[in-house]
C-alpha atoms as a PDB file:
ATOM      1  CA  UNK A   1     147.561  97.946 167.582  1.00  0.00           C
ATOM      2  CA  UNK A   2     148.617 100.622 165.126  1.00  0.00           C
ATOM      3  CA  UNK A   3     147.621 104.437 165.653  1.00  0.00           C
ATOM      4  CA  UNK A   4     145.820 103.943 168.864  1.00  0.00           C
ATOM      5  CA  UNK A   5     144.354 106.234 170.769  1.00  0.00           C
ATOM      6  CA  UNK A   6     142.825 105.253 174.263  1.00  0.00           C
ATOM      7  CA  UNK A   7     140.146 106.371 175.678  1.00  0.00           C
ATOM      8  CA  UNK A   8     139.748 104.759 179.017  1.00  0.00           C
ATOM      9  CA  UNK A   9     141.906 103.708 182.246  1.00  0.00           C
ATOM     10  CA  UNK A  10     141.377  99.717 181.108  1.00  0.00           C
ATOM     11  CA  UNK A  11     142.865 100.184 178.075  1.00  0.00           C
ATOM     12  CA  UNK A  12     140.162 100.526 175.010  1.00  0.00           C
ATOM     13  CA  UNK A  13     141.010 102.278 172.159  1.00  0.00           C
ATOM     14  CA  UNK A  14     140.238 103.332 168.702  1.00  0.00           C
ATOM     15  CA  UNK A  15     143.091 101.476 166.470  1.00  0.00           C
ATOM     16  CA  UNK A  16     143.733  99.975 163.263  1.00  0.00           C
ATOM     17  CA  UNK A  17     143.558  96.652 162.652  1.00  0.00           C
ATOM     18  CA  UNK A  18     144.315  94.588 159.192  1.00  0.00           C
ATOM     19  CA  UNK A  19     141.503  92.246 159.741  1.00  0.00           C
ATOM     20  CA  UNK A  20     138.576  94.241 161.001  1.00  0.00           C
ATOM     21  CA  UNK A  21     135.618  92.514 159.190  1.00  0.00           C
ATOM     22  CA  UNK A  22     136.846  89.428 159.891  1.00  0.00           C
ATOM     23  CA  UNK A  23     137.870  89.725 163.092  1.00  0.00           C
ATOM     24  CA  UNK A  24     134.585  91.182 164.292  1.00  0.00           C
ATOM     25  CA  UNK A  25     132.371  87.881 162.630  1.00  0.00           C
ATOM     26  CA  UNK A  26     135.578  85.152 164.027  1.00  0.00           C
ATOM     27  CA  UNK A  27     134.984  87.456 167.692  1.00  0.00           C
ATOM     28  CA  UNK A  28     131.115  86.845 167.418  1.00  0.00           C
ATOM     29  CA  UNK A  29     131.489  83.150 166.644  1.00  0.00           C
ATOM     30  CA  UNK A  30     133.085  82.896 169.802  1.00  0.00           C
ATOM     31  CA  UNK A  31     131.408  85.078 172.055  1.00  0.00           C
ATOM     32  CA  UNK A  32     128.234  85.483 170.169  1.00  0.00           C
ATOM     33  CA  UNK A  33     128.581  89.227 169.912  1.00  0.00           C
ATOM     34  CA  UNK A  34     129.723  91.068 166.875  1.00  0.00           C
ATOM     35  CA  UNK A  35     132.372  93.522 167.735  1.00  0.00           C
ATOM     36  CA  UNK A  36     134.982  93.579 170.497  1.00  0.00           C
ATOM     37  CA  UNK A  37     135.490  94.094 174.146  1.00  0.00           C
ATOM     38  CA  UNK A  38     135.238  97.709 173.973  1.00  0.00           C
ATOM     39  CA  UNK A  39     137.908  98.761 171.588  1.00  0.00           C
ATOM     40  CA  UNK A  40     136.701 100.556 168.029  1.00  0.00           C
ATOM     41  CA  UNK A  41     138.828  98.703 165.305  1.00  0.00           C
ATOM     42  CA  UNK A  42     139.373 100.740 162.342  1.00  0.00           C
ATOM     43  CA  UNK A  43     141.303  99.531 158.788  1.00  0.00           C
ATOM     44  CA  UNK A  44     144.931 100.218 158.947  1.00  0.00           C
ATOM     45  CA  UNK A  45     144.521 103.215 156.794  1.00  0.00           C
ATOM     46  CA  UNK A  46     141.477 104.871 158.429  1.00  0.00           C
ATOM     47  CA  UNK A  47     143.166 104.722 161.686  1.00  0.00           C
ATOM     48  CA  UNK A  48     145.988 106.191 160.104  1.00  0.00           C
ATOM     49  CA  UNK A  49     144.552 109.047 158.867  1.00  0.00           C
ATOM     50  CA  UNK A  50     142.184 109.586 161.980  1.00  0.00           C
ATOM     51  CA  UNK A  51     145.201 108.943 164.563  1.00  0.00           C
ATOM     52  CA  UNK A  52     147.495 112.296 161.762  1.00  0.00           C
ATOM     53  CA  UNK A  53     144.429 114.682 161.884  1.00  0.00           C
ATOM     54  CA  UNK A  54     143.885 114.372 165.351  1.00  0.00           C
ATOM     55  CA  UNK A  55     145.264 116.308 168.282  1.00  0.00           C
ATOM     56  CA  UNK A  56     146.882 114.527 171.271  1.00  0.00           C
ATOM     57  CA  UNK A  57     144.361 115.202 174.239  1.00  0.00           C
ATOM     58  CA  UNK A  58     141.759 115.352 172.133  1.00  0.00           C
ATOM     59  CA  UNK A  59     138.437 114.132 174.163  1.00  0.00           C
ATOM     60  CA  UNK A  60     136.706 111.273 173.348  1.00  0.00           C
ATOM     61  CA  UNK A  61     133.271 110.935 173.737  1.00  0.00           C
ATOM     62  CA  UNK A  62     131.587 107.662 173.956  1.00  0.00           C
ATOM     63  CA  UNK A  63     127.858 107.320 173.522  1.00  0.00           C
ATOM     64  CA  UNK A  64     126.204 104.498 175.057  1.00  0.00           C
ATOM     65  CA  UNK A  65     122.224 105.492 174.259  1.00  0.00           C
ATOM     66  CA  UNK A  66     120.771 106.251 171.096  1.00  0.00           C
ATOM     67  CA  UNK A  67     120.141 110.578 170.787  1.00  0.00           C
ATOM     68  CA  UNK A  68     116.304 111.202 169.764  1.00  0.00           C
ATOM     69  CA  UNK A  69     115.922 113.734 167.040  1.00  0.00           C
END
């Protein structure tokens, strides 16, 4: 998992990954859910450039509802 950055005590993370499209469609054939279990994949060179610009201990904020405008 390349450039990761975790954001919770079980281990999820945003990271780069050099099959994220396809990995996300072969993970919902399985598990009929596109995505994964909690981790933000990223292309190898997005998470590259995310993981140089920013700061260790930076927070993370995860949204789990939609905001209203």
């Amino acid at each position: 998992m390349p450039y990761s950055m975790f954001f919770s005590k079980d281990g999820k993370a945003i990271h780069g990954t050099e099959w994220a499209t396809i990995r996300s469609y072969l993970h919902a054939y399985v598990t009929e859910s596109v995505g994964s279990m909690g981790c933000v994949g990223l292309a190898g060179e997005d998470a590259e450039i995310l993981y140089e610009w920013t700061p260790k201990g930076t927070n993370i904020i995860v949204m789990t509802e939609e905001l209203e405008e």
